[in-house]
PDB file of N, CA and C in Angstrom:
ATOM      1  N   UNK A   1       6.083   2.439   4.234  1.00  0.00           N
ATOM      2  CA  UNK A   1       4.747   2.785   3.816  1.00  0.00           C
ATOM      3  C   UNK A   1       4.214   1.630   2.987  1.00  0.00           C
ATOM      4  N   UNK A   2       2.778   1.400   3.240  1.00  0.00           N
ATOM      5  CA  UNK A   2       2.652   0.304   2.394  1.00  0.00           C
ATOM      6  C   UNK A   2       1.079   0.393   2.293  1.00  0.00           C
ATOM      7  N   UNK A   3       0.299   0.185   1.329  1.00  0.00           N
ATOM      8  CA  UNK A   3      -0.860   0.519   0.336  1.00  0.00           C
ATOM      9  C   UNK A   3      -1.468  -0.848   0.220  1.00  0.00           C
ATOM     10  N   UNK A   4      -2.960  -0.743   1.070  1.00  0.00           N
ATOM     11  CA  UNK A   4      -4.092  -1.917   1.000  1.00  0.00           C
ATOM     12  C   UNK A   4      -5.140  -1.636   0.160  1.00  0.00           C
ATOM     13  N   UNK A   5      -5.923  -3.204  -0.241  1.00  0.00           N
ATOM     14  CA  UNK A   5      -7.128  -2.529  -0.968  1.00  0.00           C
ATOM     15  C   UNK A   5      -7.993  -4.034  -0.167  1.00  0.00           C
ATOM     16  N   UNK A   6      -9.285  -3.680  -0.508  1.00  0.00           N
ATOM     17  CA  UNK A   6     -10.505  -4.157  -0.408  1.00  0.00           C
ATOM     18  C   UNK A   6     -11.651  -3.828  -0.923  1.00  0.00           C
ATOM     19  N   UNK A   7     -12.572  -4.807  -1.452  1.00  0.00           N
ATOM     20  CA  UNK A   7     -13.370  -4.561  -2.131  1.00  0.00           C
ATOM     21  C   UNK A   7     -14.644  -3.366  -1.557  1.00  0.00           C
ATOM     22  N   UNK A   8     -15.284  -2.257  -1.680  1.00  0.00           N
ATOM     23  CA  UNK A   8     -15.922  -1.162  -1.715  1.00  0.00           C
ATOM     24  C   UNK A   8     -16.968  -1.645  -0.887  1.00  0.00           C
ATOM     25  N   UNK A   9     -17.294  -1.146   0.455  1.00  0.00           N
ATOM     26  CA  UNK A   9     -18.945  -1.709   0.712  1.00  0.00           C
ATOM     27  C   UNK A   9     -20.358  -0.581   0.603  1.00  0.00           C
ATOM     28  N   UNK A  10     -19.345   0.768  -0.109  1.00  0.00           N
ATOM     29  CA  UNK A  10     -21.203   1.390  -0.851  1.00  0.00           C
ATOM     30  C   UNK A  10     -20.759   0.679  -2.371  1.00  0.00           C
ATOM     31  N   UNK A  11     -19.940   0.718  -3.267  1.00  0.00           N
ATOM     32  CA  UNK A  11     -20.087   0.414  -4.342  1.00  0.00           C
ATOM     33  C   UNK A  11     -20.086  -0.797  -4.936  1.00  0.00           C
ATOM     34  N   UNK A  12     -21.081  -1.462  -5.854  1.00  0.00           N
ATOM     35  CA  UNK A  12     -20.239  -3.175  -6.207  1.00  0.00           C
ATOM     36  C   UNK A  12     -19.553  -2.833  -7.598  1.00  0.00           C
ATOM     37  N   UNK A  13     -18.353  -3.806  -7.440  1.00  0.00           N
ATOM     38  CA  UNK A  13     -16.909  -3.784  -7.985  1.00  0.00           C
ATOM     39  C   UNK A  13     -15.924  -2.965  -8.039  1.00  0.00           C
ATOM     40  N   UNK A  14     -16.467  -1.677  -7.291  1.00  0.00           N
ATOM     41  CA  UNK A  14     -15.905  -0.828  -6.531  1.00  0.00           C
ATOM     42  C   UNK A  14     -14.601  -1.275  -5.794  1.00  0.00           C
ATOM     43  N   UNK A  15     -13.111  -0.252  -5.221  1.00  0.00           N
ATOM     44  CA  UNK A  15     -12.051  -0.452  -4.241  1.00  0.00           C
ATOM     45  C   UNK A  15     -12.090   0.325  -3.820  1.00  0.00           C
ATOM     46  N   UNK A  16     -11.753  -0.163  -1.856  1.00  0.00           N
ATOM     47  CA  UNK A  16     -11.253   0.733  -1.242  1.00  0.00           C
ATOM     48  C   UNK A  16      -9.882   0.912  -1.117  1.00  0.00           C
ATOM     49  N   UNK A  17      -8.757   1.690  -0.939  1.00  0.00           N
ATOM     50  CA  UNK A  17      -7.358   1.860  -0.896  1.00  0.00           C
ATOM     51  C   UNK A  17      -7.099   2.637   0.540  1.00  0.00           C
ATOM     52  N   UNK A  18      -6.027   2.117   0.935  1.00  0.00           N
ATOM     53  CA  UNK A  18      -5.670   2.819   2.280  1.00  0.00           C
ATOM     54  C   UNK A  18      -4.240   2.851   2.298  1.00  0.00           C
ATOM     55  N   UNK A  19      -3.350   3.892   2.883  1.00  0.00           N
ATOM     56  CA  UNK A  19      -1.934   3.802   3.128  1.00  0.00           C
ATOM     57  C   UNK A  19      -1.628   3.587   4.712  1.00  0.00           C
ATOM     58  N   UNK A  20      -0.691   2.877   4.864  1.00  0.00           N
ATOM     59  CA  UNK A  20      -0.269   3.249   6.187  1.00  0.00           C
ATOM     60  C   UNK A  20       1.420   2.971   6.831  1.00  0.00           C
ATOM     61  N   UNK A  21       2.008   3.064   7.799  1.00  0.00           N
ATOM     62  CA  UNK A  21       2.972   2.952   7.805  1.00  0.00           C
ATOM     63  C   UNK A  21       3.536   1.845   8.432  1.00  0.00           C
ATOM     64  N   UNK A  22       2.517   0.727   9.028  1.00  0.00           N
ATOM     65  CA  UNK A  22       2.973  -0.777   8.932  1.00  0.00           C
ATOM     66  C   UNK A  22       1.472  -1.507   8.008  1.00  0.00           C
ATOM     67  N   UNK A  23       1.814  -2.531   7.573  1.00  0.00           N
ATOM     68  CA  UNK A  23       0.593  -3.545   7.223  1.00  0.00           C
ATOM     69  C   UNK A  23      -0.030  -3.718   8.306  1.00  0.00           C
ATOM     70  N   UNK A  24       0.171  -4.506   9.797  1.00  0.00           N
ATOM     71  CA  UNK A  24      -0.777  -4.658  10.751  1.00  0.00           C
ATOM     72  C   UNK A  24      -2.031  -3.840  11.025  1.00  0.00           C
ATOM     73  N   UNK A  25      -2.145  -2.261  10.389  1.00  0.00           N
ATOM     74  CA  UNK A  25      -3.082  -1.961  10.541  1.00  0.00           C
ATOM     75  C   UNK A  25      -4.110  -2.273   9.408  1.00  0.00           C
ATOM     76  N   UNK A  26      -3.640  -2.321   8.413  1.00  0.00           N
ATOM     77  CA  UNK A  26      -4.318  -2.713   7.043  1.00  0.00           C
ATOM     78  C   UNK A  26      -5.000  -3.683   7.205  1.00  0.00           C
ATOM     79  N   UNK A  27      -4.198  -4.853   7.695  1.00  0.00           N
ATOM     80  CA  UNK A  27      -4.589  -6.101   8.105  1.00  0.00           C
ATOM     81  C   UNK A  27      -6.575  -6.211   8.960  1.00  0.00           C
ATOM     82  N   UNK A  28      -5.838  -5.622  10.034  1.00  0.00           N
ATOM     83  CA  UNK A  28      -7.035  -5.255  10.965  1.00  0.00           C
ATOM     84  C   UNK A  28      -7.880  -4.523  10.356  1.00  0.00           C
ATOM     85  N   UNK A  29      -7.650  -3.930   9.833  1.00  0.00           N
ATOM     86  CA  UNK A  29      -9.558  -3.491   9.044  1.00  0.00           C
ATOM     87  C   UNK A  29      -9.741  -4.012   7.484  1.00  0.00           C
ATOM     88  N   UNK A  30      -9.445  -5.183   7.101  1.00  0.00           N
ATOM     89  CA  UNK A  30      -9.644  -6.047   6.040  1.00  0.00           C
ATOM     90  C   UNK A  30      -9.034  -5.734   4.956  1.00  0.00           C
ATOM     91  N   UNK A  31      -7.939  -5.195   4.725  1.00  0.00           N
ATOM     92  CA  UNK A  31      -7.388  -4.672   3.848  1.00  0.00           C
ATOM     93  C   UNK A  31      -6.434  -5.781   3.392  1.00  0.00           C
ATOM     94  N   UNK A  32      -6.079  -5.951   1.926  1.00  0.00           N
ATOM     95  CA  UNK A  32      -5.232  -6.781   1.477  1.00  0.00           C
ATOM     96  C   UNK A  32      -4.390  -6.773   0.033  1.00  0.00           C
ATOM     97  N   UNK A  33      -4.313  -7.350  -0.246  1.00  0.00           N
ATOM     98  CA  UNK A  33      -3.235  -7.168  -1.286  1.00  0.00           C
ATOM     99  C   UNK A  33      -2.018  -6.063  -1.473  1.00  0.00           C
ATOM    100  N   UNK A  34      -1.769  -5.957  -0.154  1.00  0.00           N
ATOM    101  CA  UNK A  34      -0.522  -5.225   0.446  1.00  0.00           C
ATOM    102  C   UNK A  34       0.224  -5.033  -0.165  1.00  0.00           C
ATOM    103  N   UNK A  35       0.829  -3.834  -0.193  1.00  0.00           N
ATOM    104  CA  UNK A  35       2.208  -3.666  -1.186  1.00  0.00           C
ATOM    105  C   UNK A  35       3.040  -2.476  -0.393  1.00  0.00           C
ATOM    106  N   UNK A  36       4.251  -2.816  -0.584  1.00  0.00           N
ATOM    107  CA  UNK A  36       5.334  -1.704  -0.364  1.00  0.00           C
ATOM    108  C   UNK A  36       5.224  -0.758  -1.047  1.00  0.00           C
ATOM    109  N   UNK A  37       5.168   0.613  -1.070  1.00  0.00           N
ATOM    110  CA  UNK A  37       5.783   2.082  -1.409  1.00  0.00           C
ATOM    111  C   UNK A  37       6.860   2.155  -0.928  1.00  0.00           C
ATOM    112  N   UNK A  38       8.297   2.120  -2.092  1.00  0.00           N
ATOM    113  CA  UNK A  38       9.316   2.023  -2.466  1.00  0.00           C
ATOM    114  C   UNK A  38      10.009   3.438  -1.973  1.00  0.00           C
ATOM    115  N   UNK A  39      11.100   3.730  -1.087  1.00  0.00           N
ATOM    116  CA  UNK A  39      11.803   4.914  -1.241  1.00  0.00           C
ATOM    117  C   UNK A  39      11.515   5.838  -2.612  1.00  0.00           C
ATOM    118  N   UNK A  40      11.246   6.846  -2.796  1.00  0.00           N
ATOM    119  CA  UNK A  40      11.114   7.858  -3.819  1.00  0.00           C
ATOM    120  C   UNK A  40      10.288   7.581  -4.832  1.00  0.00           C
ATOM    121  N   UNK A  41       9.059   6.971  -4.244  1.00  0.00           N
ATOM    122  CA  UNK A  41       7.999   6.260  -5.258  1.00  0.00           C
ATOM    123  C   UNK A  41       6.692   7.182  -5.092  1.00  0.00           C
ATOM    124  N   UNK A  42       5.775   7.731  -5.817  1.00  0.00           N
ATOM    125  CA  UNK A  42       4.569   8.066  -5.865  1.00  0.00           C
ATOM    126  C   UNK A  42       3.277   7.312  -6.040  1.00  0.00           C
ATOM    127  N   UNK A  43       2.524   7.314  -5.028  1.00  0.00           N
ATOM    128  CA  UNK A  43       1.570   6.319  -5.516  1.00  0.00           C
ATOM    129  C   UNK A  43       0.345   7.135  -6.040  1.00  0.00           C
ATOM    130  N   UNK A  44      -0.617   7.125  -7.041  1.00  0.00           N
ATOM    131  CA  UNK A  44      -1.123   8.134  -7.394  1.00  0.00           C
ATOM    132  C   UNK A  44      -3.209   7.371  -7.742  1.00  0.00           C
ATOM    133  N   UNK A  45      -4.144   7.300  -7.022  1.00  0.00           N
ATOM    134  CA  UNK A  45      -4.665   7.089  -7.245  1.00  0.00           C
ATOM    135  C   UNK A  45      -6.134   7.737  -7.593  1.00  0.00           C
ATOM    136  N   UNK A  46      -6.347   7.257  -8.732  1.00  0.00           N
ATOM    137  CA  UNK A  46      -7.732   8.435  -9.037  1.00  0.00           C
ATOM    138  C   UNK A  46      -8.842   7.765  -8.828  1.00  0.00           C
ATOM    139  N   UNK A  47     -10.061   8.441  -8.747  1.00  0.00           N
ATOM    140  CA  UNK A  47     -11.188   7.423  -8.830  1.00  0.00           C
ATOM    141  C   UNK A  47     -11.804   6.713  -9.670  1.00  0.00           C
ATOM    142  N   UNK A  48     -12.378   5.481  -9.093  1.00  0.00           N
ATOM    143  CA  UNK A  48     -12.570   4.424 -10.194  1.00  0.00           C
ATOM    144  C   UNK A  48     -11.082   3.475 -11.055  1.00  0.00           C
ATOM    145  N   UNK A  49     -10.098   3.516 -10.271  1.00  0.00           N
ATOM    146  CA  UNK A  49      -9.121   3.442 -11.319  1.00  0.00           C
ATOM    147  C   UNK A  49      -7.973   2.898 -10.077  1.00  0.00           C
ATOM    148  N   UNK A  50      -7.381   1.946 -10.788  1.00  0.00           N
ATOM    149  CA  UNK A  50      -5.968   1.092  -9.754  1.00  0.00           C
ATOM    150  C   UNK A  50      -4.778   1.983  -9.891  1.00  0.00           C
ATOM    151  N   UNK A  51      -4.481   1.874  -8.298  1.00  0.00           N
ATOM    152  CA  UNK A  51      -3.189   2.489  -8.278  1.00  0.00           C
ATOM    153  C   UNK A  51      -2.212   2.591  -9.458  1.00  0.00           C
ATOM    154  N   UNK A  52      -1.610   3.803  -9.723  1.00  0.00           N
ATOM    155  CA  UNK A  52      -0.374   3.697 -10.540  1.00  0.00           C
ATOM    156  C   UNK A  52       0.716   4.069  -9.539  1.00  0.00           C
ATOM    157  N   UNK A  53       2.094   3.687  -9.730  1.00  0.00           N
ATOM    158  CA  UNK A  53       3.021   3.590 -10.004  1.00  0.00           C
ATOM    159  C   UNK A  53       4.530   4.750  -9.908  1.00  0.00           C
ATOM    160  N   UNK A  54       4.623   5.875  -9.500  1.00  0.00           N
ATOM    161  CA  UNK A  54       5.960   6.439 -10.169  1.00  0.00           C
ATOM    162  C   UNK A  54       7.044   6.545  -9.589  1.00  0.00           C
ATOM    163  N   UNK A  55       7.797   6.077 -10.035  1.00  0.00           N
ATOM    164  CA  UNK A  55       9.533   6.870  -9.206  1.00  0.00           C
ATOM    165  C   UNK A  55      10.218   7.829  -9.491  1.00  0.00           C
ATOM    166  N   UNK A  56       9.396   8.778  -8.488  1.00  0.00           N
ATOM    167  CA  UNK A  56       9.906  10.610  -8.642  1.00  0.00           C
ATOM    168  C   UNK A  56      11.404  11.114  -8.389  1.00  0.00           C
ATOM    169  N   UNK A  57      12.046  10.067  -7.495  1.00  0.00           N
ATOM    170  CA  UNK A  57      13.061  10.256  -7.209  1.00  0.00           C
ATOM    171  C   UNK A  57      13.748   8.859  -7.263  1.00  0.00           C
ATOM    172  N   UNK A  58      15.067   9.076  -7.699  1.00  0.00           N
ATOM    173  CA  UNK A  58      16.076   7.524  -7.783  1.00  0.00           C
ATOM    174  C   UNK A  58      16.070   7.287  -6.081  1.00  0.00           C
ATOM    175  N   UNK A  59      15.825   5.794  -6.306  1.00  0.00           N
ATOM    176  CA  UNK A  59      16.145   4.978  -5.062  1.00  0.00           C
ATOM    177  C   UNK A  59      17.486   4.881  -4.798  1.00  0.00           C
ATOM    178  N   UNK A  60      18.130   5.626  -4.005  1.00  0.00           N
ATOM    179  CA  UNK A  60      19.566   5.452  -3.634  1.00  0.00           C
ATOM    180  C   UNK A  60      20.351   3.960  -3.279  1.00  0.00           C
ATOM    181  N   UNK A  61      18.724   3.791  -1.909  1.00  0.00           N
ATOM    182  CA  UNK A  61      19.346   2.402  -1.152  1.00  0.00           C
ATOM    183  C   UNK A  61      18.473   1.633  -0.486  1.00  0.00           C
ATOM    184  N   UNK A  62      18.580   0.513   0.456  1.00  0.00           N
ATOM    185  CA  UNK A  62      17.198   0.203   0.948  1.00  0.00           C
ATOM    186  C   UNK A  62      17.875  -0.200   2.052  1.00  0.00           C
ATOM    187  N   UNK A  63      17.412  -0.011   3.402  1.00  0.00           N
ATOM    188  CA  UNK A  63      17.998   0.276   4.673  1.00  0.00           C
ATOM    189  C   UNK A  63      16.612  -0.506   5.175  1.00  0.00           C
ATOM    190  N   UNK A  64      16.028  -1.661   5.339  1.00  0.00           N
ATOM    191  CA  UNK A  64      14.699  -2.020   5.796  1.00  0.00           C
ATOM    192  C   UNK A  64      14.982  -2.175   7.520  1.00  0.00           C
ATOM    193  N   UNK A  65      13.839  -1.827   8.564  1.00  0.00           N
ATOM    194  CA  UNK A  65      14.397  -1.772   9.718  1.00  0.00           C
ATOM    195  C   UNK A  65      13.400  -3.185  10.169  1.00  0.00           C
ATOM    196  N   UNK A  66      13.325  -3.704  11.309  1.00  0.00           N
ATOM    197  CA  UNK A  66      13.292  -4.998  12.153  1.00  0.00           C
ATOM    198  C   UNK A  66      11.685  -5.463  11.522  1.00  0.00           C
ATOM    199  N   UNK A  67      10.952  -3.821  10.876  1.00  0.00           N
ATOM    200  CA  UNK A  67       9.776  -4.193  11.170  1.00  0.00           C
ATOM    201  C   UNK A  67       9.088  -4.333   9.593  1.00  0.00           C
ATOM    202  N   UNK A  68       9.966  -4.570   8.776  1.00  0.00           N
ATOM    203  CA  UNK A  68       9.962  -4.770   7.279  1.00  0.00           C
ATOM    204  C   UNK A  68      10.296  -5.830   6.874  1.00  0.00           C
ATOM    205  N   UNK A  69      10.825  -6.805   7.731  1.00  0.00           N
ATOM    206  CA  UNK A  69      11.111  -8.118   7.415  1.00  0.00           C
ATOM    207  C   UNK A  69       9.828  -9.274   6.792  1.00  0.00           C
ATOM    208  N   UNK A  70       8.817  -8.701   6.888  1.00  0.00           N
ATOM    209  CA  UNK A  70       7.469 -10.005   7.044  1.00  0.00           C
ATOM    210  C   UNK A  70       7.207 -10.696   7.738  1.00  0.00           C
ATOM    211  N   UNK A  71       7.307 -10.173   9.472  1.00  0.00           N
ATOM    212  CA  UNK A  71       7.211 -11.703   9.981  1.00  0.00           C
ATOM    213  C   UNK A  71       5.645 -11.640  10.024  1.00  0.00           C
ATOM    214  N   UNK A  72       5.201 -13.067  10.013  1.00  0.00           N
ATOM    215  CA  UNK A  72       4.084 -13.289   9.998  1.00  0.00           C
ATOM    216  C   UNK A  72       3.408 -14.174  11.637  1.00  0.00           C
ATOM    217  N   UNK A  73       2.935 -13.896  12.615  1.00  0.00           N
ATOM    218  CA  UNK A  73       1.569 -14.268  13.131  1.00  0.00           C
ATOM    219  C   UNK A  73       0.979 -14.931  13.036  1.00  0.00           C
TER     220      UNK A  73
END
């Protein structure tokens, strides 16, 4: 899972935020500053206000599969 933003196009200085379950789609509709959501992590966002942060549950392990590597295009 991994969490894009881009700047707002009704609001100025406004963000938009999007989740999804590869970056390539983020990518494709202008989304950036990409980030991983961590095994047992909460991402919690309110309005007007940058993502926070929590780890609801301990991260046991990290098992990343072919398509978590970064390759880049």
């Amino acid at each position: 899972m991994v969490l894009g933003s881009r700047p707002s196009g009704s609001s100025t200085g406004a963000m938009d935020y999007m989740m999804a379950s590869e970056s390539v789609a983020l990518r494709q509709l202008g989304f950036s500053d990409i980030v991983d959501i961590l095994p047992g992590q909460a991402v919690i966002i309110r309005k007007g206000c940058a993502p926070m942060y929590r780890q609801v549950v301990p991260q046991l392990g990290y098992s990343p599969d072919i398509f978590e590597y970064g390759w880049s295009f």
